[in-house]
N, C-alpha and C. Protein backbone atom coordinates (compact mmCIF):
# COMPACT_ATOMS: atom_id res chain seq x y z
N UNK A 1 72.99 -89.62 6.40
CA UNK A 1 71.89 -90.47 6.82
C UNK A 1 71.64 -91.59 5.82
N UNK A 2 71.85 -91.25 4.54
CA UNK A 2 71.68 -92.65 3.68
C UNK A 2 72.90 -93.72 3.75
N UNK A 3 73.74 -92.96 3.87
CA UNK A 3 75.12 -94.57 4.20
C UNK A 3 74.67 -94.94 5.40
N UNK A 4 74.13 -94.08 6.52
CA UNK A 4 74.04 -94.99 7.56
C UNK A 4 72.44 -96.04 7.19
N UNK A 5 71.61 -95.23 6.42
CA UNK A 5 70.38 -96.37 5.99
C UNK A 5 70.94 -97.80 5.55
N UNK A 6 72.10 -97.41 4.26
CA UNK A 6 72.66 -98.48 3.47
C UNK A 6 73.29 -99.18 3.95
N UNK A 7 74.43 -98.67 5.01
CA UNK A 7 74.97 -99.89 6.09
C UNK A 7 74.07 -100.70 6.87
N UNK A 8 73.33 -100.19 7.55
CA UNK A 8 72.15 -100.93 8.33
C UNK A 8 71.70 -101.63 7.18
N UNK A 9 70.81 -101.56 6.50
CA UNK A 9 70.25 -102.62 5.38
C UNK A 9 71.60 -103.47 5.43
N UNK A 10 72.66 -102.80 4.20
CA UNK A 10 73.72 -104.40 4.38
C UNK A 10 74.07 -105.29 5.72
N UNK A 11 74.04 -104.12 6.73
CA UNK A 11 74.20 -105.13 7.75
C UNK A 11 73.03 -106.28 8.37
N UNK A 12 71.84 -105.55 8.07
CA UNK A 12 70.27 -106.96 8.61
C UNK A 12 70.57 -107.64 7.40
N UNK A 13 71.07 -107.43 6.12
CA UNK A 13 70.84 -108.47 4.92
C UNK A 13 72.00 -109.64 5.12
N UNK A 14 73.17 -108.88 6.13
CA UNK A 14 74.52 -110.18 6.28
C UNK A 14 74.21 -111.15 6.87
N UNK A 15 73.89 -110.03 8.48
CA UNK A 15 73.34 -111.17 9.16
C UNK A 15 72.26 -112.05 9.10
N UNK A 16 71.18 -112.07 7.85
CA UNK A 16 70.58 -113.02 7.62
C UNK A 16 70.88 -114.02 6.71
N UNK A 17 71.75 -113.70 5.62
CA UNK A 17 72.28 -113.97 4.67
C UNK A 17 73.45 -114.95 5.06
N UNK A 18 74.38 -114.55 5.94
CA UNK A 18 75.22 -114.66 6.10
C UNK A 18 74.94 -115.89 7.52
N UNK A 19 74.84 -116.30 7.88
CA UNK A 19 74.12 -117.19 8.85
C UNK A 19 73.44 -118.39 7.88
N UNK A 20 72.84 -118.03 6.56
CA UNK A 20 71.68 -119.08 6.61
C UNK A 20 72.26 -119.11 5.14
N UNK A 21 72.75 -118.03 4.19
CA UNK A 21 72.48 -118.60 3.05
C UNK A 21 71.51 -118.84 2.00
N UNK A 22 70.41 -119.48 2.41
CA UNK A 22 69.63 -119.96 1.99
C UNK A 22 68.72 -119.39 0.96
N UNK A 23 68.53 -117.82 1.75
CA UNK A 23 67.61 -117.00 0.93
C UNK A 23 68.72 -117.25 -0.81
N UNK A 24 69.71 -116.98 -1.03
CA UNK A 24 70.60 -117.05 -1.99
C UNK A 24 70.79 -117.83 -3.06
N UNK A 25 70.33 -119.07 -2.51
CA UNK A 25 70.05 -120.59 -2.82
C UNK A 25 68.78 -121.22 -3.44
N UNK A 26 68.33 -120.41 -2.83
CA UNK A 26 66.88 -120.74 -3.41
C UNK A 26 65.88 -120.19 -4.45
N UNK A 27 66.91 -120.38 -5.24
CA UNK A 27 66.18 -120.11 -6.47
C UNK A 27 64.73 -120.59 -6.95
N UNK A 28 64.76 -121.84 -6.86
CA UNK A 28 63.73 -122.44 -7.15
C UNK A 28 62.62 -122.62 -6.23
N UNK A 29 62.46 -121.65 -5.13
CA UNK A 29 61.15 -121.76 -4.35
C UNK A 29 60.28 -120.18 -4.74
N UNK A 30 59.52 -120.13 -4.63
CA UNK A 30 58.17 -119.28 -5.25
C UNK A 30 58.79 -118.15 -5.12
N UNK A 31 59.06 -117.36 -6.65
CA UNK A 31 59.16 -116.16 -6.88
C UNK A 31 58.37 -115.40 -6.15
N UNK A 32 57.33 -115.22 -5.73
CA UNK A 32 56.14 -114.30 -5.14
C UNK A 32 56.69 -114.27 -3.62
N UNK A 33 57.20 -115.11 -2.89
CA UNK A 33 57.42 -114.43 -1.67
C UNK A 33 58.41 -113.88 -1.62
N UNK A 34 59.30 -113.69 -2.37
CA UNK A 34 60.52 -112.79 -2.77
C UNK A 34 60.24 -111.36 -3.39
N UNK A 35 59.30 -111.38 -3.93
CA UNK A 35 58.84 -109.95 -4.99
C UNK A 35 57.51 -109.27 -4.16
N UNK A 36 56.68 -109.93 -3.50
CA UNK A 36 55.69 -109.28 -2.93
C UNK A 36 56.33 -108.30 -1.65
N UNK A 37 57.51 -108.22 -1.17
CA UNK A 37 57.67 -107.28 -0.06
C UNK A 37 58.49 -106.20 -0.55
N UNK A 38 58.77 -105.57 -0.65
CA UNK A 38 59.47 -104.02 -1.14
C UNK A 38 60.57 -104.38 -0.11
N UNK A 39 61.40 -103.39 -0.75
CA UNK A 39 63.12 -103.56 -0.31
C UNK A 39 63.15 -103.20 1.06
N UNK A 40 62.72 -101.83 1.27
CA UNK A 40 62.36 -101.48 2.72
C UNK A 40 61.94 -102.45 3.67
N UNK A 41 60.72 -103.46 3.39
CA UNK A 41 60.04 -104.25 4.31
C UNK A 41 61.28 -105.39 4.80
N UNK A 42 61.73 -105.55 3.85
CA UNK A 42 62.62 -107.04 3.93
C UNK A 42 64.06 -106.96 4.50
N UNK A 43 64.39 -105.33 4.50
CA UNK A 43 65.41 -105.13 5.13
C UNK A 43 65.17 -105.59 6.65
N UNK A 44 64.24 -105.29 7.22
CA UNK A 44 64.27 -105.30 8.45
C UNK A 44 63.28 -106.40 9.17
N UNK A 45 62.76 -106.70 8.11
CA UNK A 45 62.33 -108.52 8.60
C UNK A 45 62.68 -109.52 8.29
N UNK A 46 63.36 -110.34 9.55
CA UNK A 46 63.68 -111.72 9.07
C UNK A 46 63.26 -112.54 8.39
N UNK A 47 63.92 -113.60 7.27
CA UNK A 47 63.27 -114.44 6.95
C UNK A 47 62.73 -115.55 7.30
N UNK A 48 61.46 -115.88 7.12
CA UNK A 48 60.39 -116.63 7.44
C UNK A 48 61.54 -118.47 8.42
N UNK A 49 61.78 -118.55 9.61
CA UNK A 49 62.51 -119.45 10.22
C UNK A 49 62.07 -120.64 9.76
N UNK A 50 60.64 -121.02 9.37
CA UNK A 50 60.52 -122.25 8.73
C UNK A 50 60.86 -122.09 7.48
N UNK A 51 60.85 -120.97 6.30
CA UNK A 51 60.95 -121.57 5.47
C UNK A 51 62.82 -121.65 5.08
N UNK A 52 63.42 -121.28 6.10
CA UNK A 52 64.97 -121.22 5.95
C UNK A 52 65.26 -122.52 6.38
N UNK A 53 65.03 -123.40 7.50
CA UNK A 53 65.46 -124.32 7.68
C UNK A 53 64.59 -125.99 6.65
N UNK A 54 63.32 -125.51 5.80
CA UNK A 54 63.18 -126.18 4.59
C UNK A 54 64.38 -126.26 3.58
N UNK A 55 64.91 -124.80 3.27
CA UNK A 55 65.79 -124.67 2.10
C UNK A 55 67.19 -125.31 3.07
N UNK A 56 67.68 -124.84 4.06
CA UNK A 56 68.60 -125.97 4.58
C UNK A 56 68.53 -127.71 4.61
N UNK A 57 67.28 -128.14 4.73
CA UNK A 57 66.90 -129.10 4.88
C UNK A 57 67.15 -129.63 3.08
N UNK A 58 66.90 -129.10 2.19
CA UNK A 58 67.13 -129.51 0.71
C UNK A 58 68.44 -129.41 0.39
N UNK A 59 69.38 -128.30 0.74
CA UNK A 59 70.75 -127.98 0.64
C UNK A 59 71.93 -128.62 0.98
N UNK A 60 71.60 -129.41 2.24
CA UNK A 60 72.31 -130.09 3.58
C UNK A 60 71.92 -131.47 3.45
N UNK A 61 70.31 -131.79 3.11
CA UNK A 61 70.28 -133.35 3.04
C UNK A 61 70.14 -133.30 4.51
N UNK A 62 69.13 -132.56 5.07
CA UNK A 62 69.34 -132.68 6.54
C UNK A 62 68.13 -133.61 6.86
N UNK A 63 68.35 -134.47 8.33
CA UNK A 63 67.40 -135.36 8.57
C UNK A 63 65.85 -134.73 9.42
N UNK A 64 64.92 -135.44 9.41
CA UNK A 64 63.79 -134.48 10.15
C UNK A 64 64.55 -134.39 11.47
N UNK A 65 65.02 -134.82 12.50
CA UNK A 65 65.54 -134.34 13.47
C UNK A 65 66.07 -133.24 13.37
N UNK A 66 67.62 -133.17 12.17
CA UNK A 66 68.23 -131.85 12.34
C UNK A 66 67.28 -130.59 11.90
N UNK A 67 66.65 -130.83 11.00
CA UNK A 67 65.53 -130.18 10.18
C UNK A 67 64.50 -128.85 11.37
N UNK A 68 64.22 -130.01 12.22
CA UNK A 68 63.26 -129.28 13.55
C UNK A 68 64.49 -128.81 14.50
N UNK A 69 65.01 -129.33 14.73
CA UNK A 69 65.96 -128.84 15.96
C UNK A 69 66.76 -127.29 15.40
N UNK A 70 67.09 -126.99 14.07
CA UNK A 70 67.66 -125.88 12.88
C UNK A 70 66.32 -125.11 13.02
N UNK A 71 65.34 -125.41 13.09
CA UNK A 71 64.05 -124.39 12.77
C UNK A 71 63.68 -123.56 14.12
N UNK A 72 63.89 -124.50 14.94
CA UNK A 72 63.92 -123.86 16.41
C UNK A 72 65.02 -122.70 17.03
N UNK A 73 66.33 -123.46 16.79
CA UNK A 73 67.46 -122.56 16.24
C UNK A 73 67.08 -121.00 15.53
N UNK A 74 66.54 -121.32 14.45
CA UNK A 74 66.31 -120.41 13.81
C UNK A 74 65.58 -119.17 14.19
N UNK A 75 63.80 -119.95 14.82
CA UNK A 75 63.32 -119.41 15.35
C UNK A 75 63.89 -118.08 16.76
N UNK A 76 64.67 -119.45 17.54
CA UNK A 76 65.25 -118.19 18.72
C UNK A 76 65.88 -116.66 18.01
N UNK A 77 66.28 -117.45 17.22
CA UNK A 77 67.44 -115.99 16.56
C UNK A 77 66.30 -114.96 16.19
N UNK A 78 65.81 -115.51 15.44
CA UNK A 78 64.48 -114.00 15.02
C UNK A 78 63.39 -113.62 15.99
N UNK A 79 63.46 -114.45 17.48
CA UNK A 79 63.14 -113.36 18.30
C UNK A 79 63.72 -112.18 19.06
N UNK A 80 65.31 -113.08 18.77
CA UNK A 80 66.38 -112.50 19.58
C UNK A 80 66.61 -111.07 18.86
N UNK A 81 67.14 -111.01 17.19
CA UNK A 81 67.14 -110.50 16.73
C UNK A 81 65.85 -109.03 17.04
N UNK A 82 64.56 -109.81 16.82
CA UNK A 82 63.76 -108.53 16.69
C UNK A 82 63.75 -107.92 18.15
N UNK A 83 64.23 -108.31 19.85
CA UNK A 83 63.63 -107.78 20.62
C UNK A 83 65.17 -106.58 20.85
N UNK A 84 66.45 -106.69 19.83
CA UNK A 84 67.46 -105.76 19.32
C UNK A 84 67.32 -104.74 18.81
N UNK A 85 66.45 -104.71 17.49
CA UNK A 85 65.76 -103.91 16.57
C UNK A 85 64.78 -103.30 17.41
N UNK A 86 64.09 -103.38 18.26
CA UNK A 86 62.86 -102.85 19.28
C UNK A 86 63.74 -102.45 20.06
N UNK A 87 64.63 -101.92 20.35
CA UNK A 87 65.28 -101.44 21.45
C UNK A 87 65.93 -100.21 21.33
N UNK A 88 65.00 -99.12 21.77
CA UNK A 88 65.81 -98.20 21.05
C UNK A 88 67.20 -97.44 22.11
N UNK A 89 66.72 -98.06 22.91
CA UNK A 89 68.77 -97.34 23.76
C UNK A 89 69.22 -98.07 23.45
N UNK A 90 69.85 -98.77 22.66
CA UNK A 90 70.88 -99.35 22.16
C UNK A 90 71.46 -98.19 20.20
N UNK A 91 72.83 -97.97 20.64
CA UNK A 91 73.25 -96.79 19.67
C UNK A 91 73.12 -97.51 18.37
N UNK A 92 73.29 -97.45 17.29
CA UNK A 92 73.65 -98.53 16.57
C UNK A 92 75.06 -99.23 16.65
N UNK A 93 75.84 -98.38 16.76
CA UNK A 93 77.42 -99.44 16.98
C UNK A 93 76.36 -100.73 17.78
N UNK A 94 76.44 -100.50 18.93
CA UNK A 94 75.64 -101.68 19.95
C UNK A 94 74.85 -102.56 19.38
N UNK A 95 73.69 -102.31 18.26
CA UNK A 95 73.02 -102.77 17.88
C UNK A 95 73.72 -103.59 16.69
N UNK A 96 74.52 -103.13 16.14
CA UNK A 96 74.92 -104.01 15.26
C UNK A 96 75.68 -105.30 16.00
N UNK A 97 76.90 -104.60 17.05
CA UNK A 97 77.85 -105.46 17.66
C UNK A 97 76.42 -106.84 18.77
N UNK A 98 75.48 -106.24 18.71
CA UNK A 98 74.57 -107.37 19.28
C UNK A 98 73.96 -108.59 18.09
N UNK A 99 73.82 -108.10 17.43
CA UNK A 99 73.32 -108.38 16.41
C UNK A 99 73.98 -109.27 16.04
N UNK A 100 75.37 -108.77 15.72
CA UNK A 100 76.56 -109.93 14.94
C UNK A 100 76.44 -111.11 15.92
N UNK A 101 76.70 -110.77 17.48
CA UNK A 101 76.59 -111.74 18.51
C UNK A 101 75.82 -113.03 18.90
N UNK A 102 74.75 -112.17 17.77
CA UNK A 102 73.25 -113.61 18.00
C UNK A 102 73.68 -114.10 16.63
N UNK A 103 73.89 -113.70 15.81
CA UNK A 103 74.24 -114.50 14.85
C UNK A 103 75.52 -115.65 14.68
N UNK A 104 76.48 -114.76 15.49
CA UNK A 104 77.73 -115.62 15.91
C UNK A 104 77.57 -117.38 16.68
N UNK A 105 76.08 -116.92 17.21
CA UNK A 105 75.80 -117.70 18.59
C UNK A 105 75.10 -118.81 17.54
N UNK A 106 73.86 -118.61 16.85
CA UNK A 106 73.02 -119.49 16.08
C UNK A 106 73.92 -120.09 15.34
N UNK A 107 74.97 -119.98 14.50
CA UNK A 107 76.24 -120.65 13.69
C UNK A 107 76.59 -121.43 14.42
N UNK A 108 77.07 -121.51 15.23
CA UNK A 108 77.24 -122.09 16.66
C UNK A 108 76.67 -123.33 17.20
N UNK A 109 75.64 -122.67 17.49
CA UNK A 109 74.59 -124.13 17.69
C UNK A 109 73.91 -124.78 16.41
N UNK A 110 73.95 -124.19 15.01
CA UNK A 110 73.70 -124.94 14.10
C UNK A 110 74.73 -125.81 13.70
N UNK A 111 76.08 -125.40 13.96
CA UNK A 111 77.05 -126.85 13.57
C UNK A 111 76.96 -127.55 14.40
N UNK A 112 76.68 -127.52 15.70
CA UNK A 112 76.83 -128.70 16.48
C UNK A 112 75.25 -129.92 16.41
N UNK A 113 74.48 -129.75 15.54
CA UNK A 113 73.25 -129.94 15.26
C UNK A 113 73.92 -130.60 13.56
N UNK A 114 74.84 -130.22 13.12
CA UNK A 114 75.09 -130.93 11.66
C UNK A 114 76.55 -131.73 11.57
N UNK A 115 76.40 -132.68 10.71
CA UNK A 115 77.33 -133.35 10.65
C UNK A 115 78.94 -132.79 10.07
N UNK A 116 80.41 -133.30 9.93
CA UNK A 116 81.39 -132.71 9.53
C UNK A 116 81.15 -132.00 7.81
N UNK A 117 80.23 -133.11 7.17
CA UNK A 117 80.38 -132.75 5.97
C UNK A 117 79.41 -131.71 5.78
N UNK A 118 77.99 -131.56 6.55
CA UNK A 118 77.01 -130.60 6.19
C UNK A 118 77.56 -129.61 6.79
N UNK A 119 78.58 -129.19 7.52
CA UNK A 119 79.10 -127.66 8.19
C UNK A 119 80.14 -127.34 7.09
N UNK A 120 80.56 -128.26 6.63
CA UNK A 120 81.87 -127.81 5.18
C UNK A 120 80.56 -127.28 4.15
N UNK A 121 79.63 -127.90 3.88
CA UNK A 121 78.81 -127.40 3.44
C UNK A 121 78.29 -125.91 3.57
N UNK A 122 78.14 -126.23 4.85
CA UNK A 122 76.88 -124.89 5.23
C UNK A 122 77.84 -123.46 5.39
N UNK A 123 79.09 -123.99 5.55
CA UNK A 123 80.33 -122.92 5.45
C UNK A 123 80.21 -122.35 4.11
N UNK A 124 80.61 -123.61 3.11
CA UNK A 124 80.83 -122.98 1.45
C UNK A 124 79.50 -121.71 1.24
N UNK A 125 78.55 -122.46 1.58
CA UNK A 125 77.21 -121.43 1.51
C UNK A 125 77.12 -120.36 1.91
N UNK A 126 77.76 -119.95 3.06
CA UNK A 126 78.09 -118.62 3.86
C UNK A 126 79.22 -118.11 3.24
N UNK A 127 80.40 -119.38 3.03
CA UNK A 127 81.15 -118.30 1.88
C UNK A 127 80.63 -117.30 0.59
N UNK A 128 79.88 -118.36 -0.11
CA UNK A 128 79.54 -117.94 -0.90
C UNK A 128 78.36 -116.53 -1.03
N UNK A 129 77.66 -116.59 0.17
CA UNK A 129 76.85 -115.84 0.74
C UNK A 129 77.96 -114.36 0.18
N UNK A 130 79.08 -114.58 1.43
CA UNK A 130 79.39 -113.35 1.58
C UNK A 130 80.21 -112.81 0.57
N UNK A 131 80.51 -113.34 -0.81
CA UNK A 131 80.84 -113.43 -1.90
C UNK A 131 80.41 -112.27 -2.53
N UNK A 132 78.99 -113.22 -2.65
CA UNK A 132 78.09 -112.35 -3.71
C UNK A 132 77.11 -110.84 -2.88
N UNK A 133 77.48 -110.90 -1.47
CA UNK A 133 76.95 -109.49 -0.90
C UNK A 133 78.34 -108.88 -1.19
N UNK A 134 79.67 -109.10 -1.40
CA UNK A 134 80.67 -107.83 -1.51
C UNK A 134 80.42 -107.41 -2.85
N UNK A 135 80.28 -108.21 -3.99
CA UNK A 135 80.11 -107.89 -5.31
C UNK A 135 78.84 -106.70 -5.06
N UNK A 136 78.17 -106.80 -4.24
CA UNK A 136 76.73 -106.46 -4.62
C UNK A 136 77.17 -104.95 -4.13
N UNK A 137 78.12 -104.55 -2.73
CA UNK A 137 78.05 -103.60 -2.46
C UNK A 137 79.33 -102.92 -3.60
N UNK A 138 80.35 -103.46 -3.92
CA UNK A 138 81.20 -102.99 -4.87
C UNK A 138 80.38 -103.25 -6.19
N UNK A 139 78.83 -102.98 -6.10
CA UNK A 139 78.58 -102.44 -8.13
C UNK A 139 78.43 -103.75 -8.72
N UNK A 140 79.09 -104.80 -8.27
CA UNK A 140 78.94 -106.28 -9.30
C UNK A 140 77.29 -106.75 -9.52
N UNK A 141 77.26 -106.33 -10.17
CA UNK A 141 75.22 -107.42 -10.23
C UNK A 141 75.93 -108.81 -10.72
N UNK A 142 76.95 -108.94 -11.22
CA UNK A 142 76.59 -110.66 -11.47
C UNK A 142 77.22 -111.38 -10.37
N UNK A 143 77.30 -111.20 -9.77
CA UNK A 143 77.14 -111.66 -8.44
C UNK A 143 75.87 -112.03 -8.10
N UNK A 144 75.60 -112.10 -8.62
CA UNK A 144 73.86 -112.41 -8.21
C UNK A 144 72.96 -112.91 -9.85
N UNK A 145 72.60 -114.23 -8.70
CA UNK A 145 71.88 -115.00 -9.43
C UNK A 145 72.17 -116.16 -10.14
N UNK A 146 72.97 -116.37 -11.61
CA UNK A 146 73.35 -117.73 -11.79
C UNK A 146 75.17 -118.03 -11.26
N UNK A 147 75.69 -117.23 -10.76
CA UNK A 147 76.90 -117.24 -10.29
C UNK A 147 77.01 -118.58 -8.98
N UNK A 148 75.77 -117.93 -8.47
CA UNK A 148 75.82 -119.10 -7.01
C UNK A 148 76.04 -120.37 -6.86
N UNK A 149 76.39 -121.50 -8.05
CA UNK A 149 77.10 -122.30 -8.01
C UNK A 149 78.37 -122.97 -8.00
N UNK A 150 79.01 -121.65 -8.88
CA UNK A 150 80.28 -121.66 -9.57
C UNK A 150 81.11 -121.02 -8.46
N UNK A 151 80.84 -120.38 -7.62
CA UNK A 151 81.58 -119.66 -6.79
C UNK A 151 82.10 -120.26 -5.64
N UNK A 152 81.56 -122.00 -5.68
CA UNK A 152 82.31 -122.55 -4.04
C UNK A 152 83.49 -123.09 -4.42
N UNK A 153 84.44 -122.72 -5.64
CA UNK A 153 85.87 -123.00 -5.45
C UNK A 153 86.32 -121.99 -4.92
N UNK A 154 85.90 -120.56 -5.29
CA UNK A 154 86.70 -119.41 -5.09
C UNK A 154 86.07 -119.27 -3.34
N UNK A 155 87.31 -119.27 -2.29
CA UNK A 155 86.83 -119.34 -0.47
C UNK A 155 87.42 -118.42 -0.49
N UNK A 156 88.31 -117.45 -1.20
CA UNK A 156 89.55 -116.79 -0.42
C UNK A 156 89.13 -115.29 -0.53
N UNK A 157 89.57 -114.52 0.38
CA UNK A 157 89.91 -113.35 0.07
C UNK A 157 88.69 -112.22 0.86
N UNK A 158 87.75 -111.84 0.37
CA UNK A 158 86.87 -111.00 0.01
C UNK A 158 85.71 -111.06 1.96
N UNK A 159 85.81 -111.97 2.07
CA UNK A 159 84.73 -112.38 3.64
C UNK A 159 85.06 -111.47 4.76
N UNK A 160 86.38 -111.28 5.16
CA UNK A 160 86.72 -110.54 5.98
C UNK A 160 86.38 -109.00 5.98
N UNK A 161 86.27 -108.29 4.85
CA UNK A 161 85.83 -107.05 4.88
C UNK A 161 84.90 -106.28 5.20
N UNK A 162 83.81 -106.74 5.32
CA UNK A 162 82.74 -105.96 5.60
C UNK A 162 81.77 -106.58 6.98
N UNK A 163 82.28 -107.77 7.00
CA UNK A 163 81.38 -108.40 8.72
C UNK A 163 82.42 -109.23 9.12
């Protein structure tokens, strides 16, 4: 029962992570909404859709158009997402394989909403995303934290394994 707790957590942390990035990135926005929720809470609630497509909006150089049209985006996904999580006939295999699906889908309609260079972008970011979640589940802590810059040469290898 705890690997299946720990998979589920890694898996709501990919697919948020892994889609947006952002939480990863953002170092420099208020420690306190990061530390006020316990690990439990945050596993299973999305992050805040406006304040992800702000930190995209600083990351990307995105314009107020793409900015609102990404937040809306965003928004659908974390209803989509939560009315998944509320569902309880769905097994988890299902729930995950749905899950990945809405996330597959929002990637989707967020590149076609960004330009060639902000999706090479918003890619490196998801690379890097999924970088520093393999380190995290293979034991690496430095994977986390001042690494997140240095890591958009290294694209290869490691992404495919776990989502």
């Amino acid at each position: 029962m705890k690997k299946f707790a720990l998979r589920f957590a890694l898996l709501a942390l990919s697919l948020s992570a892994a889609g947006f990035a952002s939480s990863a990135f953002a170092q420099d926005s208020t420690p306190a909404d990061t530390g006020s929720a316990s690990p439990a809470m945050t596993r299973h609630a999305a992050p805040d859709p406006q304040k992800q497509a702000a930190r995209l909006t600083k990351r990307l150089g995105l314009s107020d158009d793409q900015s609102s049209k990404i937040a809306t985006i965003l928004q659908n996904r974390q209803q989509q997402l939560a009315t998944v999580r509320g569902d309880s006939s769905l097994s988890p295999q299902d729930r995950r394989t749905k899950m990945r699906s809405i996330q597959q889908d929002t990637d989707s309609q967020i590149n076609t909403v960004l330009t060639p260079a902000q999706q090479t972008q918003y890619a490196n970011m998801k690379q890097q995303m999924r970088e520093r979640m393999q380190n995290a589940r293979n034991g690496n802590s430095s994977g986390h934290g001042d690494d997140s810059h240095s890591t958009g040469a290294n694209n290869g290898g490691s992404s495919g394994n776990g989502n």
